[in-house]
Protein backbone atom coordinates (compact mmCIF):
# COMPACT_ATOMS: atom_id res chain seq x y z
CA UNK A 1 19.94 93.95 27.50
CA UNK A 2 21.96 91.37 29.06
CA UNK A 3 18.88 89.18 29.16
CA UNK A 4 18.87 89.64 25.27
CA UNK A 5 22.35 88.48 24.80
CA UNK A 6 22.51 85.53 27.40
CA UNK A 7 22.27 82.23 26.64
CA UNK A 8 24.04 82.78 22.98
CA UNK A 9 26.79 80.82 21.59
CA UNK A 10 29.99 83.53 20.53
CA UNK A 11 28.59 82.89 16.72
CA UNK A 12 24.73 83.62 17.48
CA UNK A 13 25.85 86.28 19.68
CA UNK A 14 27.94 87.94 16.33
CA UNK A 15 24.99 87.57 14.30
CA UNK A 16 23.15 89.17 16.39
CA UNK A 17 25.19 92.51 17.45
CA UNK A 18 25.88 92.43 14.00
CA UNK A 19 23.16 94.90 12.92
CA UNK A 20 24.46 96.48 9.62
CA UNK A 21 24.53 95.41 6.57
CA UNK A 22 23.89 91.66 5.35
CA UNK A 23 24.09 89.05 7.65
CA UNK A 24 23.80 85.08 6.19
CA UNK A 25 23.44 82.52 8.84
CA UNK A 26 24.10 78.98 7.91
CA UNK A 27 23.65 76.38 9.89
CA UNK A 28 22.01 72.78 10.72
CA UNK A 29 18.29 72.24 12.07
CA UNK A 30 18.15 72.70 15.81
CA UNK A 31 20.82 74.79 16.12
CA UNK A 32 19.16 77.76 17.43
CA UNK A 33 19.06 79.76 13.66
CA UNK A 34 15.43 80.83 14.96
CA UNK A 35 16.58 81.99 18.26
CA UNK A 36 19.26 84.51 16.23
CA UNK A 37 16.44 86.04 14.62
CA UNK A 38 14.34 87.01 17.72
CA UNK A 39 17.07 88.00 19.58
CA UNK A 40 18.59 90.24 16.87
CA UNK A 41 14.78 91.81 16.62
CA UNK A 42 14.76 92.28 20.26
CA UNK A 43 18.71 93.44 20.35
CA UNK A 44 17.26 96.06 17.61
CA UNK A 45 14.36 97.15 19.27
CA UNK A 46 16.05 97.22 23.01
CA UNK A 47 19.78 98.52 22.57
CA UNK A 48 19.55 100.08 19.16
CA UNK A 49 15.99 101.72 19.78
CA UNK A 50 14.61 100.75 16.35
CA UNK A 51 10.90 101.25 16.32
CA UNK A 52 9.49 97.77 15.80
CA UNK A 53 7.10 99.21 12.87
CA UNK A 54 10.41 99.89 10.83
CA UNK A 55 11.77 95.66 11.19
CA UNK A 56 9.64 93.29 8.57
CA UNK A 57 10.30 89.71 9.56
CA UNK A 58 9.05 86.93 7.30
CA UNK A 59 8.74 83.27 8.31
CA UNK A 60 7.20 80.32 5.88
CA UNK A 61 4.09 79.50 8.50
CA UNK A 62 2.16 81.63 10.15
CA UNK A 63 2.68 79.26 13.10
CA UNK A 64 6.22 80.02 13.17
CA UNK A 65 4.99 83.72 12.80
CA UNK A 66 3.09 83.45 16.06
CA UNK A 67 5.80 81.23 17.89
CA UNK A 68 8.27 84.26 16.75
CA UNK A 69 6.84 86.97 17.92
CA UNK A 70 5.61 85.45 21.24
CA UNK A 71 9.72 84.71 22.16
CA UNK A 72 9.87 88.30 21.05
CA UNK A 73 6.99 89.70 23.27
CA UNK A 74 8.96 87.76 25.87
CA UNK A 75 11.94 89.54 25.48
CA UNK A 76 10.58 93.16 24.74
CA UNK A 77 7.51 93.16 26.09
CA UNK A 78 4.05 94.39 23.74
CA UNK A 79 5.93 96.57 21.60
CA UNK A 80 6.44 93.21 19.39
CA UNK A 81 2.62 93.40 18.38
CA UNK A 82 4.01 96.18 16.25
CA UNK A 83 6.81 94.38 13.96
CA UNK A 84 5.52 93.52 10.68
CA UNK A 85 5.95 89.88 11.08
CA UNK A 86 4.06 86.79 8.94
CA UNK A 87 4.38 84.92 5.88
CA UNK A 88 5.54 86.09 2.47
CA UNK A 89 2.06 86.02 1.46
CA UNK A 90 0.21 87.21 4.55
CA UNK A 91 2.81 90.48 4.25
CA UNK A 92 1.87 91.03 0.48
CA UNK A 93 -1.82 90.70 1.23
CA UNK A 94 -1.44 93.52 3.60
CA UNK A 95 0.49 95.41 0.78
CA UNK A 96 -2.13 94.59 -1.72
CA UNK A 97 -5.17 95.47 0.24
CA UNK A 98 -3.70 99.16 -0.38
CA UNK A 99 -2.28 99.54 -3.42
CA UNK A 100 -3.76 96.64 -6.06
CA UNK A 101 -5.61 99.47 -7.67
CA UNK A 102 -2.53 100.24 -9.30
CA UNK A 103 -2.38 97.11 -11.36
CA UNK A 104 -6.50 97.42 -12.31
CA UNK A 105 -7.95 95.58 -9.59
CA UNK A 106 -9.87 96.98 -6.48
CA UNK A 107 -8.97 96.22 -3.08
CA UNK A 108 -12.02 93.64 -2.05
CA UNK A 109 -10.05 91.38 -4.53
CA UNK A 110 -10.72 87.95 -3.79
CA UNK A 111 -8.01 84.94 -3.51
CA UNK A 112 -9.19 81.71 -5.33
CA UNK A 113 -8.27 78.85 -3.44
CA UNK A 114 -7.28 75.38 -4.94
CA UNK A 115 -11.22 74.45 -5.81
CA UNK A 116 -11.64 77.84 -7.31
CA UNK A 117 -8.53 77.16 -9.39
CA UNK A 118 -9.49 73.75 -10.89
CA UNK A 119 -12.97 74.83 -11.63
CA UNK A 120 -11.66 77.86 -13.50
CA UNK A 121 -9.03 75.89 -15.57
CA UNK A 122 -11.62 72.95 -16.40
CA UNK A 123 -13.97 76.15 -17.77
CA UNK A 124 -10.74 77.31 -19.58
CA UNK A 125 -9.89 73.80 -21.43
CA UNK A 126 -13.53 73.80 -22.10
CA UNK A 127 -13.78 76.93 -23.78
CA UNK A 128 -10.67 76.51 -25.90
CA UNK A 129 -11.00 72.73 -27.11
CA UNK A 130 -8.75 71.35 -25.52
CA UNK A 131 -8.42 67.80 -23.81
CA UNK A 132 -9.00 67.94 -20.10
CA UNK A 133 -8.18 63.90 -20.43
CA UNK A 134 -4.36 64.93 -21.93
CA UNK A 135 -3.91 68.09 -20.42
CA UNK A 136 -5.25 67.60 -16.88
CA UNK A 137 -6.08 70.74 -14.47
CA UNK A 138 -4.00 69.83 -11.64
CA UNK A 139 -0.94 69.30 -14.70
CA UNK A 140 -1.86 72.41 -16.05
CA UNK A 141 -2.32 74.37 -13.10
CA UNK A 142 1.07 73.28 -11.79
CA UNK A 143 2.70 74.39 -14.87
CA UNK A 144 0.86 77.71 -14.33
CA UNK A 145 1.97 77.69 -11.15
CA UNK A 146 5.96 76.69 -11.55
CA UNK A 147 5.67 79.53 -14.58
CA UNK A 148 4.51 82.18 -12.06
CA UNK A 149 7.01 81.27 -9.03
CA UNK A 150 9.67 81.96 -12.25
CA UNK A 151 8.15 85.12 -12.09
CA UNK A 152 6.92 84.45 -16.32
CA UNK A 153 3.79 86.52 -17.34
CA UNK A 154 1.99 84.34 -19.89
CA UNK A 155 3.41 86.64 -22.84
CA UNK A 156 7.07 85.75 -21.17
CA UNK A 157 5.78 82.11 -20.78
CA UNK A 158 4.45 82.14 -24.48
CA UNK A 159 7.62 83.40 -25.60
CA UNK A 160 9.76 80.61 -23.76
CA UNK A 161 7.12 77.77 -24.63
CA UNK A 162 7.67 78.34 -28.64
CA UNK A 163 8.07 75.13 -30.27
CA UNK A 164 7.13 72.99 -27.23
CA UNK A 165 3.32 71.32 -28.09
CA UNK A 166 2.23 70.85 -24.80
CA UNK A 167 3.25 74.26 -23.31
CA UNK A 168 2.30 76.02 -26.04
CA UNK A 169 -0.88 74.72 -25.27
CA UNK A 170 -0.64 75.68 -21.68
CA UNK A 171 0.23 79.01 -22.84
CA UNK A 172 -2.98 79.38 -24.48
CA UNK A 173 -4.70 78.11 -20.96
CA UNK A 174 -2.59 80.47 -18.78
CA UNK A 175 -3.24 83.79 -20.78
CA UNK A 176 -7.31 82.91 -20.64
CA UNK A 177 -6.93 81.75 -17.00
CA UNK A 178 -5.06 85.07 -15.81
CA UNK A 179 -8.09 86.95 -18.36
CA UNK A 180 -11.11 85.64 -16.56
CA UNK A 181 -9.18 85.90 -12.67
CA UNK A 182 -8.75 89.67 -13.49
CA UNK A 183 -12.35 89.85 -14.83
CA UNK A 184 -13.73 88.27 -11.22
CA UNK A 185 -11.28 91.21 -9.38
CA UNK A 186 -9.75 87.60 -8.37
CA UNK A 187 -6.14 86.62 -7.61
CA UNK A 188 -4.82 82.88 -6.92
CA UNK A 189 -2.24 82.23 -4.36
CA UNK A 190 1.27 82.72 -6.74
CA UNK A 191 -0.19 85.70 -7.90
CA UNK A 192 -0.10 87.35 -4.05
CA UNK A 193 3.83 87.91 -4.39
CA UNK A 194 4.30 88.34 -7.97
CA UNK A 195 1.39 91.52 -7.97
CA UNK A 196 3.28 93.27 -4.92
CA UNK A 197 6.38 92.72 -6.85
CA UNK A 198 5.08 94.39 -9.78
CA UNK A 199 3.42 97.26 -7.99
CA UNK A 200 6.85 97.88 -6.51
CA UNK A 201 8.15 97.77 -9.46
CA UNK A 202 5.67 99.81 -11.91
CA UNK A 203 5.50 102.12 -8.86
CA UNK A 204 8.79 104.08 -7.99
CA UNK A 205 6.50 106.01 -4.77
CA UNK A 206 5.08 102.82 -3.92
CA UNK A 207 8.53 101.13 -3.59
CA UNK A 208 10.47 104.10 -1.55
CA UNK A 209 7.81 104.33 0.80
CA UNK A 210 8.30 100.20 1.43
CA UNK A 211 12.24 100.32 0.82
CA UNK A 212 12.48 103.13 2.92
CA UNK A 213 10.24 101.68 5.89
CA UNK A 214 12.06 98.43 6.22
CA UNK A 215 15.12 99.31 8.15
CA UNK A 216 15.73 95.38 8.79
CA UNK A 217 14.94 92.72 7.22
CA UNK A 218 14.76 89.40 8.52
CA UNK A 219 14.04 86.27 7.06
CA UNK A 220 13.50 82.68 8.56
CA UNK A 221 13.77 78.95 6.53
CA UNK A 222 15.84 81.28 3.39
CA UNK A 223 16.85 77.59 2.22
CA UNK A 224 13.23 77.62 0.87
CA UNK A 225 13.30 80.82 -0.89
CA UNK A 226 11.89 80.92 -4.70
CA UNK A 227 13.23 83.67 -7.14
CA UNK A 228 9.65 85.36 -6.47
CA UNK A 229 10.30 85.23 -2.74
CA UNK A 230 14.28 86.18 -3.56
CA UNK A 231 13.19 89.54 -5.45
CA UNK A 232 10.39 90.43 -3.16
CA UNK A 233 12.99 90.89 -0.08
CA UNK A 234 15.57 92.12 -2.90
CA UNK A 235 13.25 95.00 -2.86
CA UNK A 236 12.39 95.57 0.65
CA UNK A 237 16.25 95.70 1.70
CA UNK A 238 17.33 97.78 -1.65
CA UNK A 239 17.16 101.23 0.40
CA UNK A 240 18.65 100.46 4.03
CA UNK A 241 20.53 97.08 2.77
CA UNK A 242 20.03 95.51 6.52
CA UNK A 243 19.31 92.33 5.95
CA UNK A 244 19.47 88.69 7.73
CA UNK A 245 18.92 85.57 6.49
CA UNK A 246 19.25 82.06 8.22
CA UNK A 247 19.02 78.94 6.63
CA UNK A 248 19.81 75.39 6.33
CA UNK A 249 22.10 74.27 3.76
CA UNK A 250 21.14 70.67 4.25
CA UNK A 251 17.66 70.84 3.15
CA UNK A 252 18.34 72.80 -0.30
CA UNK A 253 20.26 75.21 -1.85
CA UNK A 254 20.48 78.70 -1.04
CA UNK A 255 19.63 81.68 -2.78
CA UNK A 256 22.80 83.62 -3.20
């Protein structure tokens, strides 16, 4: 234990005893906000004998995943292979791979990357008249994509684009895009978080079983969290309510 705790300034070492409840670190890059994190996972795992299956800690790389749980495995020893630690996404894939049957799709779903997703749009545009020269598929997939990170179904974004030409137009694209993705059993990248949100959601078992499993939660680079991201942990931590977030407040705003 003491090998935990050395080496920490008296604020890292207060974030990290601090085990219950919410815990919001703040503080400049290079300042050791990562090293709070791994210690606090190791302080839980070593002193307050959480099993590492019940911590969920979610970086925004998967390098800083693997650089993570190596300083943990450090620390701890092999019991660190069994935290649930990635990215948002690689987390919710793992979700999904069990429980997307819920929302109609099967669980060989595929994930379209960025090729997949302009080839699919261009068919769209085709198919509905409209100018790829004025409406673009990288435009219109990053309005598709800014729409989804809001967390706006294309009903919602319908709804909100009344009025407005061009997204009403983009409305038209979005509904027929998200159409022919489910008819492929296909999903694009944005769609990873909002799905396990919505599964969560539509599924009151599916959501206690998660809400319940996640003792801690701990999340790395929070500056960078969307309202998709923001909801996603809202859920995770809305059982045990042991959660920590570190962040810069340099780079951006954070989600309060």
């Amino acid at each position: 234990m003491q090998d935990i705790l050395e080496g920490l300034n008296d604020k890292q070492y207060e974030a990290v005893v601090n085990t219950e409840g919410p815990c919001l670190v703040i503080a400049g890059a290079g300042s050791g906000k990562t090293k709070v994190l791994t210690h606090k996972i190791a302080y839980l795992i070593g002193e307050k004998r959480v099993k590492p299956w019940d911590i969920i800690a979610i970086t925004f790389t998967n390098k800083a995943a693997n650089e993570m749980k190596e300083r943990i495995t450090n620390l701890v020893g092999e019991s660190a292979k069994d935290i649930w630690m990635g990215t948002f996404h690689s987390i919710c894939v793992r979700i999904l791979r069990r429980f997307i049957d819920r929302i109609g799709f099967d669980s060989s779903f595929i994930i379209f990357d960025t090729t997949d997703q302009k080839t699919l749009v261009k068919n769209c545009l085709k198919d509905l008249a409209i100018d790829d020269k004025l409406f673009t598929d990288r435009s219109v997939l990053s309005e598709i994509s800014n729409a989804k990170n809001e967390m706006l179904e294309p009903e919602q974004y319908t709804a909100k684009a009344n009025g407005d030409f061009r997204k009403e137009k983009i409305a038209t694209v979005y509904e027929l895009y998200q159409k022919r993705l489910k008819e492929n059993n296909a999903i694009d990248f944005d769609d990873i978080i909002n799905y396990t949100i919505k599964i969560m959601m539509e599924n009151p078992d599916i959501l206690e079983y998660y809400s319940n499993k996640f003792q801690y939660v701990l999340v790395d680079e929070y500056q960078d969290t969307n309202k998709a991201q923001f909801t996603l942990i809202t859920l995770f931590a809305s059982r045990n309510g042991n959660i920590t977030v570190v962040g810069d407040n340099d780079q951006r705003n954070l989600f309060f």
